[in-house]
C-alpha atoms as a PDB file:
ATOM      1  CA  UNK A   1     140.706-134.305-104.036  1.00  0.00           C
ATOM      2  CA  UNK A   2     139.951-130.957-102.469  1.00  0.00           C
ATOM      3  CA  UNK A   3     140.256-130.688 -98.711  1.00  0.00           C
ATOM      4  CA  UNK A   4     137.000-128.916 -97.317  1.00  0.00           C
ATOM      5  CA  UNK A   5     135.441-127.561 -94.391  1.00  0.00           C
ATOM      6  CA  UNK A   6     134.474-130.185 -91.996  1.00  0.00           C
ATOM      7  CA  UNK A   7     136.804-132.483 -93.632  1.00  0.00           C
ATOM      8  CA  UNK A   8     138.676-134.975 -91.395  1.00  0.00           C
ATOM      9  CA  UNK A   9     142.561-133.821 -92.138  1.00  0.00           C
ATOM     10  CA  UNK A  10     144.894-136.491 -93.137  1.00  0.00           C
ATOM     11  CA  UNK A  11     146.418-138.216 -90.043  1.00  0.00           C
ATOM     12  CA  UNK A  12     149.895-138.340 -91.241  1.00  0.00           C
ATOM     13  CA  UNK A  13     153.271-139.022 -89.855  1.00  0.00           C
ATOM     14  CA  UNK A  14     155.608-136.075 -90.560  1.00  0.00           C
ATOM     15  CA  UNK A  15     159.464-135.450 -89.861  1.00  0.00           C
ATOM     16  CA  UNK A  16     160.341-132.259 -88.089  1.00  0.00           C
ATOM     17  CA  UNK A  17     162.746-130.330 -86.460  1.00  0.00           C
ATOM     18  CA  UNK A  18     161.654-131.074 -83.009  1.00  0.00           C
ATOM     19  CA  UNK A  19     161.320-134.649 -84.272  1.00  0.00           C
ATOM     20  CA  UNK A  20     158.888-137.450 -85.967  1.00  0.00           C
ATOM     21  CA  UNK A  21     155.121-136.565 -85.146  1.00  0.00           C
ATOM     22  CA  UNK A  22     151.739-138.157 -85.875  1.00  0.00           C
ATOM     23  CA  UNK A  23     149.596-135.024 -86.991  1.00  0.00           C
ATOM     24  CA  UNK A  24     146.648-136.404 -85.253  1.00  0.00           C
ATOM     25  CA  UNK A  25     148.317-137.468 -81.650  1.00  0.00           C
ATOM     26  CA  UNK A  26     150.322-133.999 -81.804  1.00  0.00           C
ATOM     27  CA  UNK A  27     146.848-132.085 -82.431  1.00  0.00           C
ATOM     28  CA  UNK A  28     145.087-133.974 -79.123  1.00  0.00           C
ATOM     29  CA  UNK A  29     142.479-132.263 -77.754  1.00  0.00           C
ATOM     30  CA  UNK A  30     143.859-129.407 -78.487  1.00  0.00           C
ATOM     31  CA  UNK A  31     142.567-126.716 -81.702  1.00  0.00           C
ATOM     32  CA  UNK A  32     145.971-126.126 -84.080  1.00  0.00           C
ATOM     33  CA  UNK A  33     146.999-124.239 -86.643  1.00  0.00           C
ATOM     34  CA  UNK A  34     148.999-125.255 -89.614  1.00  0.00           C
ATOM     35  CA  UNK A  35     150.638-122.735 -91.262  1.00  0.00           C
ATOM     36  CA  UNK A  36     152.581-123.536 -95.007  1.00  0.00           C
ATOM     37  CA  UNK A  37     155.153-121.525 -96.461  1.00  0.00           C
ATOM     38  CA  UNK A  38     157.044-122.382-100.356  1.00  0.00           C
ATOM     39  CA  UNK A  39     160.696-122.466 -99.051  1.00  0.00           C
ATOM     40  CA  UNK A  40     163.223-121.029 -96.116  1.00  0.00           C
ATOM     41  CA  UNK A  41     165.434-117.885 -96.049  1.00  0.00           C
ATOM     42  CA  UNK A  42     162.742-116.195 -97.737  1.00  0.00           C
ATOM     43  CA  UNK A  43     161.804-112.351 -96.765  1.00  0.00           C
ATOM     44  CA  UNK A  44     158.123-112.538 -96.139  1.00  0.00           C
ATOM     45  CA  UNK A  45     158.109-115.663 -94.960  1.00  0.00           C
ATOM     46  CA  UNK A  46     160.733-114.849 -92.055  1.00  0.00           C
ATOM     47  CA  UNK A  47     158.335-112.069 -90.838  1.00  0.00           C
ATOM     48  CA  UNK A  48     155.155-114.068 -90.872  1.00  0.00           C
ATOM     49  CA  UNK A  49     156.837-116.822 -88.892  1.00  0.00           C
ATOM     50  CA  UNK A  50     157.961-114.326 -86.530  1.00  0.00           C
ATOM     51  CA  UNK A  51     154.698-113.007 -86.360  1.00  0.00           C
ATOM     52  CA  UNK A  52     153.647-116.202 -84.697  1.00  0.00           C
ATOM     53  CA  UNK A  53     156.532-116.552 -82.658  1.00  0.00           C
ATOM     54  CA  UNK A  54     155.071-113.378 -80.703  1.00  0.00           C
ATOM     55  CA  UNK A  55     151.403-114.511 -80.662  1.00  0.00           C
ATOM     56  CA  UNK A  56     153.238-117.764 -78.544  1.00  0.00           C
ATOM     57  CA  UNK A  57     151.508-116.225 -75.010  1.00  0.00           C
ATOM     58  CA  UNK A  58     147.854-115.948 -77.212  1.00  0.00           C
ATOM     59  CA  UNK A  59     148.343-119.302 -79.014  1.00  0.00           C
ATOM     60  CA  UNK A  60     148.600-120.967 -75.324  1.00  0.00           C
ATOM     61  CA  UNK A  61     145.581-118.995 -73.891  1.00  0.00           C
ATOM     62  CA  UNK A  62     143.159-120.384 -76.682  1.00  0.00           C
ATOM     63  CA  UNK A  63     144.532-124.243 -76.101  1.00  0.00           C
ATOM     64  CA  UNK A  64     145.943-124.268 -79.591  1.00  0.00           C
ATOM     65  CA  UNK A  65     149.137-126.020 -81.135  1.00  0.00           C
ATOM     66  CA  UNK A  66     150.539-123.770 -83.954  1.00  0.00           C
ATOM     67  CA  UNK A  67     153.004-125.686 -86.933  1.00  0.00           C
ATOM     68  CA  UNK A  68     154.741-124.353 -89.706  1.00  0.00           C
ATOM     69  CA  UNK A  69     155.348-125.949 -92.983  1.00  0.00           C
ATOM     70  CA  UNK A  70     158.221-125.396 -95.428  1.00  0.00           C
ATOM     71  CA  UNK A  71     159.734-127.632 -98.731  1.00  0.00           C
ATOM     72  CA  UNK A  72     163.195-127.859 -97.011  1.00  0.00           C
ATOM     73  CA  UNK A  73     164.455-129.894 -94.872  1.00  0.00           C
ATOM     74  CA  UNK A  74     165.393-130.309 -91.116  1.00  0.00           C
ATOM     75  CA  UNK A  75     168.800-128.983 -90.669  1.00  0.00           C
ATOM     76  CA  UNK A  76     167.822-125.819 -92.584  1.00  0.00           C
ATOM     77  CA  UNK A  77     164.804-125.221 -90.378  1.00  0.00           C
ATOM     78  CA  UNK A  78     166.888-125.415 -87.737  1.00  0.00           C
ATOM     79  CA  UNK A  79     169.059-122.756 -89.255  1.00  0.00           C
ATOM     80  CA  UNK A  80     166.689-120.702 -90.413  1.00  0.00           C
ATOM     81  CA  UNK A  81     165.201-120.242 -86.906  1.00  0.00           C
ATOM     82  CA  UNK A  82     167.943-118.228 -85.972  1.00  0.00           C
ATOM     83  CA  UNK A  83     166.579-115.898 -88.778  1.00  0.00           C
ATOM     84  CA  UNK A  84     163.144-115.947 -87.221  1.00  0.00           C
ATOM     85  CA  UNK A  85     163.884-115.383 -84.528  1.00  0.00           C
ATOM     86  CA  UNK A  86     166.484-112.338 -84.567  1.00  0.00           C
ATOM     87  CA  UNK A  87     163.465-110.970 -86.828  1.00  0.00           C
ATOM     88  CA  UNK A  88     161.040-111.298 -84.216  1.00  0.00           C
ATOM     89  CA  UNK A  89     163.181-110.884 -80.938  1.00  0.00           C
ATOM     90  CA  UNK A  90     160.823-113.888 -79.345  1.00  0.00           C
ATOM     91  CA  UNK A  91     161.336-117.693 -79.494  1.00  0.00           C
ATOM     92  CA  UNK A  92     160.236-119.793 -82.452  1.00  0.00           C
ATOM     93  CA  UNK A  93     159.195-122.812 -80.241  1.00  0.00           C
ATOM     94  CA  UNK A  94     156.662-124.568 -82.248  1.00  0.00           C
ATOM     95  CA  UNK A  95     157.675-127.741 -84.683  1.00  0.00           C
ATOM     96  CA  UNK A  96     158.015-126.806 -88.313  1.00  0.00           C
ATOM     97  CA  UNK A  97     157.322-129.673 -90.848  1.00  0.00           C
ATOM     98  CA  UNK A  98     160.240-130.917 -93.231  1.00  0.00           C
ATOM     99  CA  UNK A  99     158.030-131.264 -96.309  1.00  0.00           C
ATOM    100  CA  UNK A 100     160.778-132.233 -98.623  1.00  0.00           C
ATOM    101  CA  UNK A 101     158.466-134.368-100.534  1.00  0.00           C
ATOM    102  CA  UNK A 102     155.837-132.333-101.400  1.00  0.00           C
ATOM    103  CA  UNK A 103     153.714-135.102 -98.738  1.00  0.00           C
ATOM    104  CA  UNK A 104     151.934-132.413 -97.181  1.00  0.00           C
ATOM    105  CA  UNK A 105     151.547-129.850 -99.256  1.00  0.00           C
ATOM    106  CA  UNK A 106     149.819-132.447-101.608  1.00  0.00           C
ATOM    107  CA  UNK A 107     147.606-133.843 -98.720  1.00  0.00           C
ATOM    108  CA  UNK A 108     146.148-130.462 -97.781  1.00  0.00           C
ATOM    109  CA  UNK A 109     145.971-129.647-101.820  1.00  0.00           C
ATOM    110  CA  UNK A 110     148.070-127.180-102.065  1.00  0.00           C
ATOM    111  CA  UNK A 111     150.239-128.202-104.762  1.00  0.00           C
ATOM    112  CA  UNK A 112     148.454-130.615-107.741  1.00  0.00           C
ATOM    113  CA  UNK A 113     148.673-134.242-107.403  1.00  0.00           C
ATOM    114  CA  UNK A 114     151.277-134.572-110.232  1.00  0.00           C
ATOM    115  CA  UNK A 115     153.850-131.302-108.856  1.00  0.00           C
ATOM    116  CA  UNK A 116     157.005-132.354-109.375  1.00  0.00           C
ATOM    117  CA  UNK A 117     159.864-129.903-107.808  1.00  0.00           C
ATOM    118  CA  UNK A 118     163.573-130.638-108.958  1.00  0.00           C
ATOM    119  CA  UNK A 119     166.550-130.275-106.672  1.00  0.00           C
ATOM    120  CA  UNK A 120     167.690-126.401-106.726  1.00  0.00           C
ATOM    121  CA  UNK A 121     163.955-125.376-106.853  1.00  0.00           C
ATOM    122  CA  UNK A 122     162.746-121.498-105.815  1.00  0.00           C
ATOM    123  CA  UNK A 123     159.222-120.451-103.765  1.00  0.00           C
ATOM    124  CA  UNK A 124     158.180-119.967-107.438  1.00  0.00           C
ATOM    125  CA  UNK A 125     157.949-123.448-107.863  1.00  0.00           C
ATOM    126  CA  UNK A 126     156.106-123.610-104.752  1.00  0.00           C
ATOM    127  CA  UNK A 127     154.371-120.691-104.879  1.00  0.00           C
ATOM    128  CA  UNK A 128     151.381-121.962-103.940  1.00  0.00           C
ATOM    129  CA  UNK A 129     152.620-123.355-100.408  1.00  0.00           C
ATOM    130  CA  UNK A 130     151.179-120.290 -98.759  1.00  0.00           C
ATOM    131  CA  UNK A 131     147.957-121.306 -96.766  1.00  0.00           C
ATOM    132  CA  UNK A 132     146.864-121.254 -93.198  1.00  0.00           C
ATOM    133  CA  UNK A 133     144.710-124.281 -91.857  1.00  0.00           C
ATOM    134  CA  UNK A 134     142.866-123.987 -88.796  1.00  0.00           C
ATOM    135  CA  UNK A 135     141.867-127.431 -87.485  1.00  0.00           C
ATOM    136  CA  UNK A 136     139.678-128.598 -84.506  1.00  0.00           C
ATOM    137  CA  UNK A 137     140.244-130.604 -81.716  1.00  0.00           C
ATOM    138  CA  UNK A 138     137.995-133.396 -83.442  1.00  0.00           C
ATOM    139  CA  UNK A 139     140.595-132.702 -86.041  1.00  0.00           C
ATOM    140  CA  UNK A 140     138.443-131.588 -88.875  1.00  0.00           C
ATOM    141  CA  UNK A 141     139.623-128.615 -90.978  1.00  0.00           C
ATOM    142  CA  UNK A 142     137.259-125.404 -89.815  1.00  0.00           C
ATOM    143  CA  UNK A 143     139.210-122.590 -91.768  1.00  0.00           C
ATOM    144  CA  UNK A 144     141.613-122.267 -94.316  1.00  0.00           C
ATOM    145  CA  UNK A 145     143.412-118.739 -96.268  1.00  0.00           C
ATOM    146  CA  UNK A 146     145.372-119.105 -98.831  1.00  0.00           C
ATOM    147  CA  UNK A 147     147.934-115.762 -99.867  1.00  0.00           C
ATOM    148  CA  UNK A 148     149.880-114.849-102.919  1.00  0.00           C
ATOM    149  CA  UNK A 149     153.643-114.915-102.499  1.00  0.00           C
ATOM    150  CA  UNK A 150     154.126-110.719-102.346  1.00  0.00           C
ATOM    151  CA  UNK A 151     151.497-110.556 -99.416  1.00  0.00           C
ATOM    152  CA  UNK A 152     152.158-111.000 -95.862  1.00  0.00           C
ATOM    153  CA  UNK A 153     149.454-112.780 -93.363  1.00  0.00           C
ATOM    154  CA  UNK A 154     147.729-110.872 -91.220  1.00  0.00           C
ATOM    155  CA  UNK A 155     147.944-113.221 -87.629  1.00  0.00           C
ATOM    156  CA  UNK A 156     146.251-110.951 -85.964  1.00  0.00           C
ATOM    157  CA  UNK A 157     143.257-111.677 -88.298  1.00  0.00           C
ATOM    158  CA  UNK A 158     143.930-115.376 -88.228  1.00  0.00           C
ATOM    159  CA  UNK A 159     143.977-114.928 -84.400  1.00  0.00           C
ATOM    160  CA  UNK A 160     140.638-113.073 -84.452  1.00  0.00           C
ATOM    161  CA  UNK A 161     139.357-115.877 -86.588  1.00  0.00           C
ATOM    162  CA  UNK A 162     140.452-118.714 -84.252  1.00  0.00           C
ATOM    163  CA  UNK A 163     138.180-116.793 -81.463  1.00  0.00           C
ATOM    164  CA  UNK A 164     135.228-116.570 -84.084  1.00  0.00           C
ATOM    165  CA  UNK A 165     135.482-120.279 -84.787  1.00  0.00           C
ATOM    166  CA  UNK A 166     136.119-121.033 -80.553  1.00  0.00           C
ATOM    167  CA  UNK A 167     133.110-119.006 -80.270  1.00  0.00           C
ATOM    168  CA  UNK A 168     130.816-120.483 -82.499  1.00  0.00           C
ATOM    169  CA  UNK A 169     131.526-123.978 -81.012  1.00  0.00           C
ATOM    170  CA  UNK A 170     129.256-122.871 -78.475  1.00  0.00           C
ATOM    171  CA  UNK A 171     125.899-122.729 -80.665  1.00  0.00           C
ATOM    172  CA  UNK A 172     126.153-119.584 -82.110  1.00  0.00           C
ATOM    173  CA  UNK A 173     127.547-117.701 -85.220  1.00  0.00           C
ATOM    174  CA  UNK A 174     129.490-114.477 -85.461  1.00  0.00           C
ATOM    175  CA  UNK A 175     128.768-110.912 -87.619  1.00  0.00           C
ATOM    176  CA  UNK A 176     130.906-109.052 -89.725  1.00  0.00           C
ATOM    177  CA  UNK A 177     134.258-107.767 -88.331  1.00  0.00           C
ATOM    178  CA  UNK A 178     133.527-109.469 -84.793  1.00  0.00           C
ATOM    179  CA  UNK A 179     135.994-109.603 -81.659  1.00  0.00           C
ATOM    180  CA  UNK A 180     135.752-111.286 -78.469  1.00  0.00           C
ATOM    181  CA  UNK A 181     133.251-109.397 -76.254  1.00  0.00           C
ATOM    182  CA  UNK A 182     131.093-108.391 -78.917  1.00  0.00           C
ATOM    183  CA  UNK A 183     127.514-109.735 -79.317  1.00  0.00           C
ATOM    184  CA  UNK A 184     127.144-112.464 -81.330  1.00  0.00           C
ATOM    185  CA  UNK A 185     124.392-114.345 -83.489  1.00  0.00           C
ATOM    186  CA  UNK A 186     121.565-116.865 -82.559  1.00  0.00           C
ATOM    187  CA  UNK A 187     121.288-119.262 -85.835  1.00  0.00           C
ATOM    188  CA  UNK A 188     118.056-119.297 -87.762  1.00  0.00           C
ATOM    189  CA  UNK A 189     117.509-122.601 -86.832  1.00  0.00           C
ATOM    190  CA  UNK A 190     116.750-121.885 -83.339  1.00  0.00           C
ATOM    191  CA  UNK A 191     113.418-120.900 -82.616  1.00  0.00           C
ATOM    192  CA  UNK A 192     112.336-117.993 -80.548  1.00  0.00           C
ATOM    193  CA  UNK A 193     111.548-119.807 -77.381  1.00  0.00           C
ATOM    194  CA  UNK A 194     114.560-122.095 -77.692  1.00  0.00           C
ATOM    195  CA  UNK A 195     116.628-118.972 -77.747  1.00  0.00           C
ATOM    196  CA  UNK A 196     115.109-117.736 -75.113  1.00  0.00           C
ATOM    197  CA  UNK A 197     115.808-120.718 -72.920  1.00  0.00           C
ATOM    198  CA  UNK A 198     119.018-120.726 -73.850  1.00  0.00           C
ATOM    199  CA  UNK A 199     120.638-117.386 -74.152  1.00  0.00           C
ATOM    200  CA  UNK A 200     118.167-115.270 -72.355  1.00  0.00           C
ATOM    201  CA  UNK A 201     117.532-111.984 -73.868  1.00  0.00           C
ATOM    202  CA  UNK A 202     118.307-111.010 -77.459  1.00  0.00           C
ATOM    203  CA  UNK A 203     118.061-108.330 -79.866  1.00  0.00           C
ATOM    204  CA  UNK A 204     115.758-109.420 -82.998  1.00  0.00           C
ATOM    205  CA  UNK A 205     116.773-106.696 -85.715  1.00  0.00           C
ATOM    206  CA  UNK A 206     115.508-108.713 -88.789  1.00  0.00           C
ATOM    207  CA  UNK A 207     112.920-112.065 -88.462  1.00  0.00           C
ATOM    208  CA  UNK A 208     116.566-113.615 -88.699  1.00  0.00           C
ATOM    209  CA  UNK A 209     118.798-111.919 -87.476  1.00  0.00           C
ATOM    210  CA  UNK A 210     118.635-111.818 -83.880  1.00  0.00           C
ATOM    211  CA  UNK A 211     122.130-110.706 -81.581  1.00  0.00           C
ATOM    212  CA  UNK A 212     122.414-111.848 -77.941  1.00  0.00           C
ATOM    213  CA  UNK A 213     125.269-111.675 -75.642  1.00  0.00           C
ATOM    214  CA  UNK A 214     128.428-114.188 -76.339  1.00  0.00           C
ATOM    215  CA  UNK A 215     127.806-117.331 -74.145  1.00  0.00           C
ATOM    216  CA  UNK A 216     131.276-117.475 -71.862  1.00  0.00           C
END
């Protein structure tokens, strides 16, 4: 079965290299992110989780708990961090998931029910391991991108996205290409008057489309 927005994600108890971890008690009340990749040592892969190693300080500022996700096991995460984080010249200090059995990656349907991966396997076999999850602090899934092997995520864009969906938490909804500190959109389904009371002024540029400054 598909996972979908506003599904509850499975509350599952995961080994990884900073230990064994209960997705939903790690998660909190905090927002998290739950990135996937098909194996370790692998080029694109190395840059993208330095990528997030970087984005640490922005991660922190937007109360969200970033984890990785990778086929192989403990000891070569551990290794493989080294990698990272020469790469990135910043610390890799979030937990990445030992998903040796395909648990996860089957949970959050990325791989079909029946994928079966023999010892000695390549990220071909696991091609499809390549998806980013954004999750809530009520711990339903709110986003999710999924990215061929041969193209690198953009964090910045998954970044921006995590402020859209932080933003839109608060009643509203976001336009095209949005960034914090932009204006932002009052839902059809609030009346005129209730916008009114609730946002103050706002721009009406279609009967339904009506832009008012981002609530802080």
């Amino acid at each position: 079965m598909s996972l979908r927005i506003n599904d509850t994600i499975p509350n599952m108890t995961v080994e990884t290299d900073h230990g064994t971890i209960q997705l939903h008690d790690w998660i909190g009340d905090s927002w998290a992110i739950l990135f996937s990749h098909p194996k370790d040592f692998t080029p694109v892969c190395t840059t993208e989780f330095g990528a997030v190693a970087q984005l640490a300080d922005e991660w922190a500022a937007r109360g969200t708990k970033v984890i990785g996700v990778s086929v192989d096991g403990v000891e070569d995460h551990k290794k493989w961090k080294a990698d990272i984080e020469k790469v990135a010249g910043a610390k890799a200090g979030f937990p990445i998931i030992a998903d040796t059995g395909l648990e996860v990656s089957k949970a959050f349907d990325m791989l079909p029910a029946e994928a079966y991966m023999p010892d000695g396997r390549t990220p071909a076999h696991s091609a499809t391991v390549r998806s980013v999850f954004i999750i809530g602090p009520d711990k339903q899934l709110k986003l999710s991108m999924t990215y061929p092997m041969t193209v690198g995520r953009n964090f910045a864009e998954v970044l921006r996205a995590l402020d859209g969906l932080q933003m839109s938490a608060k009643g509203v909804a976001t336009p095209a290409n949005w960034v914090p500190g932009e204006d932002v959109i009052i839902p059809p389904t609030v009346s005129n008057e209730d916008a009114l009371a609730k946002f103050g002024e706002f721009e009406t540029i279609l009967p339904y489309l009506r832009k008012t400054k981002a609530p802080s």
